[in-house]
C-alpha atoms as a PDB file:
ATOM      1  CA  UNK A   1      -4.101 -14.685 -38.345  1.00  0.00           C
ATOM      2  CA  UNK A   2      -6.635 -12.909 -36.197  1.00  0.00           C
ATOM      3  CA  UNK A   3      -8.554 -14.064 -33.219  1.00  0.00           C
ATOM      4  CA  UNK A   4     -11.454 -14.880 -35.379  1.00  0.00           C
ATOM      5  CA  UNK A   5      -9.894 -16.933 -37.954  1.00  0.00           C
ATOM      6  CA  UNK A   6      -7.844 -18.785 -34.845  1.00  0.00           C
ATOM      7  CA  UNK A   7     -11.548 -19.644 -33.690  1.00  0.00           C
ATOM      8  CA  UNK A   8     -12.934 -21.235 -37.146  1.00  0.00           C
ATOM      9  CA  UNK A   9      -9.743 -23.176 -37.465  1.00  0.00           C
ATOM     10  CA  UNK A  10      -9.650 -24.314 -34.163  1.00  0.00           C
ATOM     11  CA  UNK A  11     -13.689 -25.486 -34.189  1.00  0.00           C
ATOM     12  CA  UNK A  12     -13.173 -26.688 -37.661  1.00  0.00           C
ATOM     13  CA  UNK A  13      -9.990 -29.079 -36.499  1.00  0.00           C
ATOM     14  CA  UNK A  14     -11.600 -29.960 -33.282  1.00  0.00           C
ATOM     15  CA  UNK A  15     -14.556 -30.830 -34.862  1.00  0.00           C
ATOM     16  CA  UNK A  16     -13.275 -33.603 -36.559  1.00  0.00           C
ATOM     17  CA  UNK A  17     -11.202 -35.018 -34.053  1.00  0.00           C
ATOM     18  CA  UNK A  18     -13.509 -35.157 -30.796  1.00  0.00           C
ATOM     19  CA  UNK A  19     -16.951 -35.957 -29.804  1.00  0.00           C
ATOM     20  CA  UNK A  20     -19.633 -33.876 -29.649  1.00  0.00           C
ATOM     21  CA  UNK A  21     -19.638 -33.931 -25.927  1.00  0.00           C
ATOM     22  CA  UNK A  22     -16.037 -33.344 -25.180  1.00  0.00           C
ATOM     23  CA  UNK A  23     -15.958 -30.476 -28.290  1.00  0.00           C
ATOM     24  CA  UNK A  24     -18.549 -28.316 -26.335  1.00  0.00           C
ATOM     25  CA  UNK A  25     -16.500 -28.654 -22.965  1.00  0.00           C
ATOM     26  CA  UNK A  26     -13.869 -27.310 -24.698  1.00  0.00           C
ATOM     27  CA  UNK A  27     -15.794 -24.632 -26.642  1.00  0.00           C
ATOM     28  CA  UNK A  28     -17.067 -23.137 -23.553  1.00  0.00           C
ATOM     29  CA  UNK A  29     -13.610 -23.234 -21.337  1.00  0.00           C
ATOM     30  CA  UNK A  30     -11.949 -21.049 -24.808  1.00  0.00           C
ATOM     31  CA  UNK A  31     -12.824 -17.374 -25.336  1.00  0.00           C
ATOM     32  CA  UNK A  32     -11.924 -14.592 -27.455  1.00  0.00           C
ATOM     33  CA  UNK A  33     -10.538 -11.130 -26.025  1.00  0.00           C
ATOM     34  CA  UNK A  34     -10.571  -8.698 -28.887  1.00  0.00           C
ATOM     35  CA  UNK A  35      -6.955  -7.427 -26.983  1.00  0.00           C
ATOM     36  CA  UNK A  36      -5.538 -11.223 -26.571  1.00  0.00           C
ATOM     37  CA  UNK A  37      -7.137 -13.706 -29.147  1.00  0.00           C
ATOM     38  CA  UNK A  38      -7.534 -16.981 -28.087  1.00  0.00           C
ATOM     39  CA  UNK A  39      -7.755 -17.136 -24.591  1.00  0.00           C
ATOM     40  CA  UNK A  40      -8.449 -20.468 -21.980  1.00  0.00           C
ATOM     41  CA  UNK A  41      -9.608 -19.936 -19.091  1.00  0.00           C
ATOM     42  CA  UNK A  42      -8.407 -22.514 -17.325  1.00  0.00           C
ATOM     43  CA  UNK A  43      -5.179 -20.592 -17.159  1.00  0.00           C
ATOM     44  CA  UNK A  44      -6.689 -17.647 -15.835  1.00  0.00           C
ATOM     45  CA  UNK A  45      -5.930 -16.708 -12.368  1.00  0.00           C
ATOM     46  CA  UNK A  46      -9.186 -16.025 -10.162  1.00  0.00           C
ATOM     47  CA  UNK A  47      -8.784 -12.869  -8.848  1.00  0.00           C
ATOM     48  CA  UNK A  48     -11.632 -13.159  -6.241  1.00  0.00           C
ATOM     49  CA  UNK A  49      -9.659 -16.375  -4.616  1.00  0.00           C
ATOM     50  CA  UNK A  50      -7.104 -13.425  -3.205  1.00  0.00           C
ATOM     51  CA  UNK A  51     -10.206 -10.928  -1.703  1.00  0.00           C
ATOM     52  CA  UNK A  52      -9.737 -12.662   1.851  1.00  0.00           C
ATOM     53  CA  UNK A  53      -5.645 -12.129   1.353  1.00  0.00           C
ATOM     54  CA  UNK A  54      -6.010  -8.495   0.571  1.00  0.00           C
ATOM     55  CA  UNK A  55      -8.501  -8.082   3.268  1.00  0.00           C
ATOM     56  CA  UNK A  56      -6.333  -9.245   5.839  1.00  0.00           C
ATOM     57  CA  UNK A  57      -3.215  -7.520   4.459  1.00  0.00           C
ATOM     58  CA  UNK A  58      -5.419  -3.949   4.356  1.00  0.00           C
ATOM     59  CA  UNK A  59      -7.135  -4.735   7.886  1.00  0.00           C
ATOM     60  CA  UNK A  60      -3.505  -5.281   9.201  1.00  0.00           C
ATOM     61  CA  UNK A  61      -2.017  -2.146   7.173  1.00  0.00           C
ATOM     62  CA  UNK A  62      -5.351  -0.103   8.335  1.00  0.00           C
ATOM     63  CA  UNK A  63      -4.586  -1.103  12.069  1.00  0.00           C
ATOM     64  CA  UNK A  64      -0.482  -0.357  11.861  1.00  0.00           C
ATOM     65  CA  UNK A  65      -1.852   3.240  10.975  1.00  0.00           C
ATOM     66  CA  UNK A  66      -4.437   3.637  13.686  1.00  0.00           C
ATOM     67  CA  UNK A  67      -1.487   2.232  16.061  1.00  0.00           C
ATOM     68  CA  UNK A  68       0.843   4.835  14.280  1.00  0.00           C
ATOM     69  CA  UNK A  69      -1.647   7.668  14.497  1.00  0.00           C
ATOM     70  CA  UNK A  70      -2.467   6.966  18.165  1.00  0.00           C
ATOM     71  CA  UNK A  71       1.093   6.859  19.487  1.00  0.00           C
ATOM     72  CA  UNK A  72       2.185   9.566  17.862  1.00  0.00           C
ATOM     73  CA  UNK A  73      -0.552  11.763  19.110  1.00  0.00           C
ATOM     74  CA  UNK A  74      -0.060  10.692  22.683  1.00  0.00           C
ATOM     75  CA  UNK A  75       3.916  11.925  22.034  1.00  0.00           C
ATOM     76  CA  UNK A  76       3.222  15.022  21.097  1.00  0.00           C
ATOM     77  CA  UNK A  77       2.254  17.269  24.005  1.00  0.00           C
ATOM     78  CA  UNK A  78      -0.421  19.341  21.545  1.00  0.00           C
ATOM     79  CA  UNK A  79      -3.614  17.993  19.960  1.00  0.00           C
ATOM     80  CA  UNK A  80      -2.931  17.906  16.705  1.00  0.00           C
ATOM     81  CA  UNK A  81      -6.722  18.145  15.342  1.00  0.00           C
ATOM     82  CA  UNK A  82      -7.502  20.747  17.719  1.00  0.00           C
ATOM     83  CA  UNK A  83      -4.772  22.986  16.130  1.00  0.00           C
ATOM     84  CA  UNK A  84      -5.571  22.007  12.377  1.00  0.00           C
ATOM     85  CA  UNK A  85      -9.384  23.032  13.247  1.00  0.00           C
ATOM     86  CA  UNK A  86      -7.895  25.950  14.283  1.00  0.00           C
ATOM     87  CA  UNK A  87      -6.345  26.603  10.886  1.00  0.00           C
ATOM     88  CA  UNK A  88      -2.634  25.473  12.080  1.00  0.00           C
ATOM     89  CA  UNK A  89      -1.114  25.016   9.019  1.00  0.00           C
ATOM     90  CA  UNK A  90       2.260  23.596  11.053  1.00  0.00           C
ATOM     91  CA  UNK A  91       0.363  21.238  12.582  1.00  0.00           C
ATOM     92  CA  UNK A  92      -1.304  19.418   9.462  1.00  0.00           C
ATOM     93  CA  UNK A  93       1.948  19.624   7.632  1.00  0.00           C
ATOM     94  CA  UNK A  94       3.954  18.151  10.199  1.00  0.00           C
ATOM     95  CA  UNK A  95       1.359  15.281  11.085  1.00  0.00           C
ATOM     96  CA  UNK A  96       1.196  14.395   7.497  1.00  0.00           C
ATOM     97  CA  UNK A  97       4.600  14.052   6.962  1.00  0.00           C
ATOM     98  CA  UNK A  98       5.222  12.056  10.186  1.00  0.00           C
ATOM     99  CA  UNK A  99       1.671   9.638   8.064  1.00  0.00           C
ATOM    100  CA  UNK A 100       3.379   9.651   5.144  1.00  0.00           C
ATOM    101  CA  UNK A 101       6.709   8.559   6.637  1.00  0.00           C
ATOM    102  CA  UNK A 102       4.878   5.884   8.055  1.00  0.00           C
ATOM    103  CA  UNK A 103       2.846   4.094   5.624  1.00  0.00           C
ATOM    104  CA  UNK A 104       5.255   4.282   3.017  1.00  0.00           C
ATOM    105  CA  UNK A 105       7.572   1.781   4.446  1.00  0.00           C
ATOM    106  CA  UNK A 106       4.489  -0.219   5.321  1.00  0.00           C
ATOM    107  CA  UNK A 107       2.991  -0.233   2.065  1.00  0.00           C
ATOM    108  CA  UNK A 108       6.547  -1.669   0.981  1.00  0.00           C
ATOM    109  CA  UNK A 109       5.760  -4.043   3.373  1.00  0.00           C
ATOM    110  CA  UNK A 110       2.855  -5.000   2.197  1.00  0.00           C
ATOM    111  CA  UNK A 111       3.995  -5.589  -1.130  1.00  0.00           C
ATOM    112  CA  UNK A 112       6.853  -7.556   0.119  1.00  0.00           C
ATOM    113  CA  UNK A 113       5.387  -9.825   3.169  1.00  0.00           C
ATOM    114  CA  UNK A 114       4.231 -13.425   2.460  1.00  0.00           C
ATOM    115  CA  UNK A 115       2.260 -13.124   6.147  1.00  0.00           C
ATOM    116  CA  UNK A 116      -0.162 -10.629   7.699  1.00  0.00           C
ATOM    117  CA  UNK A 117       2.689 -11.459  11.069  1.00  0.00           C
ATOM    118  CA  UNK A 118       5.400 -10.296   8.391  1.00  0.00           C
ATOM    119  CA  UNK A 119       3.650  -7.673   7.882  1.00  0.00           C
ATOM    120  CA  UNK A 120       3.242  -6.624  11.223  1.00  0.00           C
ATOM    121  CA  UNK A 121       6.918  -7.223  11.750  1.00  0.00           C
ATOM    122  CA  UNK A 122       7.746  -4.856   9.121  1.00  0.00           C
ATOM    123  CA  UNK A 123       5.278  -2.006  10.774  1.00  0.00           C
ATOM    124  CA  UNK A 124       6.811  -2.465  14.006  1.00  0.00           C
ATOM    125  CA  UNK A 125      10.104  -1.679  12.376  1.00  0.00           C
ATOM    126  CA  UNK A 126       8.321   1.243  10.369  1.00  0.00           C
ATOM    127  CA  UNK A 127       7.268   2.575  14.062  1.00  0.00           C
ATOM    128  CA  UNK A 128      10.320   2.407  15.821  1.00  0.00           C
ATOM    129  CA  UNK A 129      11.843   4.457  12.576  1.00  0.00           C
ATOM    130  CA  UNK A 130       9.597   7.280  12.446  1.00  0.00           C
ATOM    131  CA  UNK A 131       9.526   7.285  16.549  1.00  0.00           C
ATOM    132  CA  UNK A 132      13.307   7.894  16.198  1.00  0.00           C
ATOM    133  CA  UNK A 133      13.272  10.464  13.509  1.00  0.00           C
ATOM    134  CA  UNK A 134      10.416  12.216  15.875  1.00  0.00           C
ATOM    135  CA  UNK A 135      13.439  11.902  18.424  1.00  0.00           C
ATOM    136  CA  UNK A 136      15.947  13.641  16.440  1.00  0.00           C
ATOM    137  CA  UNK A 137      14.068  16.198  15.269  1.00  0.00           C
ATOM    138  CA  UNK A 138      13.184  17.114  18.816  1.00  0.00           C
ATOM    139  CA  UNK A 139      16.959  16.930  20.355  1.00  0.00           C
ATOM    140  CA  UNK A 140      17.979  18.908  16.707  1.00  0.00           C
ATOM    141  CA  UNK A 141      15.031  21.433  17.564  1.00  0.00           C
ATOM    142  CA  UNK A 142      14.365  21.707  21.530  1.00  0.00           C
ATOM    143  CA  UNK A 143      11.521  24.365  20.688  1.00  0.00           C
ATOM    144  CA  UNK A 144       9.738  21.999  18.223  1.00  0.00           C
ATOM    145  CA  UNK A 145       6.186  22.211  20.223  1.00  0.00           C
ATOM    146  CA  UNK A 146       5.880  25.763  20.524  1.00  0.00           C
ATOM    147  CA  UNK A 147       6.862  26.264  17.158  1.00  0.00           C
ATOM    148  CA  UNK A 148       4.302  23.804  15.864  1.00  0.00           C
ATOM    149  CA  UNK A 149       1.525  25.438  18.216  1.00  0.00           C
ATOM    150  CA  UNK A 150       2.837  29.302  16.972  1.00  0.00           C
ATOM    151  CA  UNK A 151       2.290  28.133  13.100  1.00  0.00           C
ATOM    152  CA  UNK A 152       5.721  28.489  11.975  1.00  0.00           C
ATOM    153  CA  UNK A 153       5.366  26.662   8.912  1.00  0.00           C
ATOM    154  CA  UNK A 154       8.972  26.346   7.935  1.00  0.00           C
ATOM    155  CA  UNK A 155       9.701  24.351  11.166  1.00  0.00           C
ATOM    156  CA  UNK A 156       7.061  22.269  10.134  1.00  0.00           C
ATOM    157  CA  UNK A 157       7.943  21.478   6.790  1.00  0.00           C
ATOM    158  CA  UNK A 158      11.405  20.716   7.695  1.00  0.00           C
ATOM    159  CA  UNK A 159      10.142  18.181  10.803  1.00  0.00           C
ATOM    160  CA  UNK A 160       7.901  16.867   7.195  1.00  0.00           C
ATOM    161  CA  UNK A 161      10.767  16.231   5.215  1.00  0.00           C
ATOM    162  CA  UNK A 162      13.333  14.812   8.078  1.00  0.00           C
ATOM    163  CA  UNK A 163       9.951  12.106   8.509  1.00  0.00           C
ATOM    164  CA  UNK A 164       9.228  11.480   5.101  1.00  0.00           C
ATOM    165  CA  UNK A 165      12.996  11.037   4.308  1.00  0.00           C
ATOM    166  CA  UNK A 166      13.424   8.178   7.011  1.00  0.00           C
ATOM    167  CA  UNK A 167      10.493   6.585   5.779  1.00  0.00           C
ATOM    168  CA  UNK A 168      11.513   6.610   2.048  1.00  0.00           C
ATOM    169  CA  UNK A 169      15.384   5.151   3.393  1.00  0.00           C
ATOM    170  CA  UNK A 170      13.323   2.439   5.591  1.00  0.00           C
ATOM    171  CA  UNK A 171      11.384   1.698   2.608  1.00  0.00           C
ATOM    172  CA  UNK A 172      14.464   1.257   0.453  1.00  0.00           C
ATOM    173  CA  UNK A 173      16.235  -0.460   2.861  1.00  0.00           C
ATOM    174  CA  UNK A 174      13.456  -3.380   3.194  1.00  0.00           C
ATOM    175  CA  UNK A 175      13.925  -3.802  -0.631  1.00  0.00           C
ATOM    176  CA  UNK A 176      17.321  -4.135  -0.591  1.00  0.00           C
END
């Protein structure tokens, strides 16, 4: 039966069961989505009632990455935009990892947090991570700044990978 014929049956039968009054209330709460039939909206979630729950969730996330971003600047003993203005390929690659292995763990975290604090939790726990696989990398490579600063690319991309490979294991480890 197709959404149209549901719509004529269901007037029809309501018709001769209810009052005027309550028939139109009832017309006007059921719709018709070519895609889904008979729909009632009533049953509908209201996506707009979440806006202020997503805005706090991506104001938190948003400020875990400034934190993130900051800190990890200060650590390194190089500025990081200076050298990727100067066409430092090692320095944008690196950076973007050490991002990356950041905010995927805390976009797990978002998904999985009932509370912005949970949230922050998590990103704390994302920091601490990434700050220790920054640590590694630098007792595993002593000459990891003036690498970096001479553009040596494959350093960079390996100092990528060890950050985006603790972030992906942090990640998988909060959804265990």
């Amino acid at each position: 039966m197709s959404a149209t014929s549901t719509w004529i049956v269901l007037t029809v039968s309501l018709r001769r069961s209810l009052p005027m009054a309550l028939l139109a209330t009832e017309m006007s709460r059921l719709r018709i989505n070519p895609h889904r039939g008979l729909q009632d909206e009533s049953i509908m979630p209201n996506y707009l009632a979440e806006l202020p729950h997503f805005l706090a969730f991506l104001g938190m996330g948003l400020l875990l990455l400034g934190v993130f971003w900051s800190l990890y600047t200060l650590v390194t003993p190089y500025d990081e935009i200076v050298l990727i203005k100067a066409g430092n390929s090692s320095a944008a690659v690196i950076l973007a990892g050490a991002v990356l292995g950041f905010a995927i763990p805390v976009g797990v975290a978002m998904a999985k947090s009932g509370t912005v604090m949970q949230l922050a939790q998590w990103g704390a726990v994302s920091l601490i991570v990434q700050f220790a696989a920054y640590l590694i990398l630098r007792l595993l490579h002593r000459e990891l700044h003036d690498a970096i600063q001479q553009d040596r690319l494959s350093v960079a991309l390996w100092g990528a990978t060890l950050s985006l490979g603790a972030g992906i294991i942090n990640a998988g480890a909060q959804l265990a």
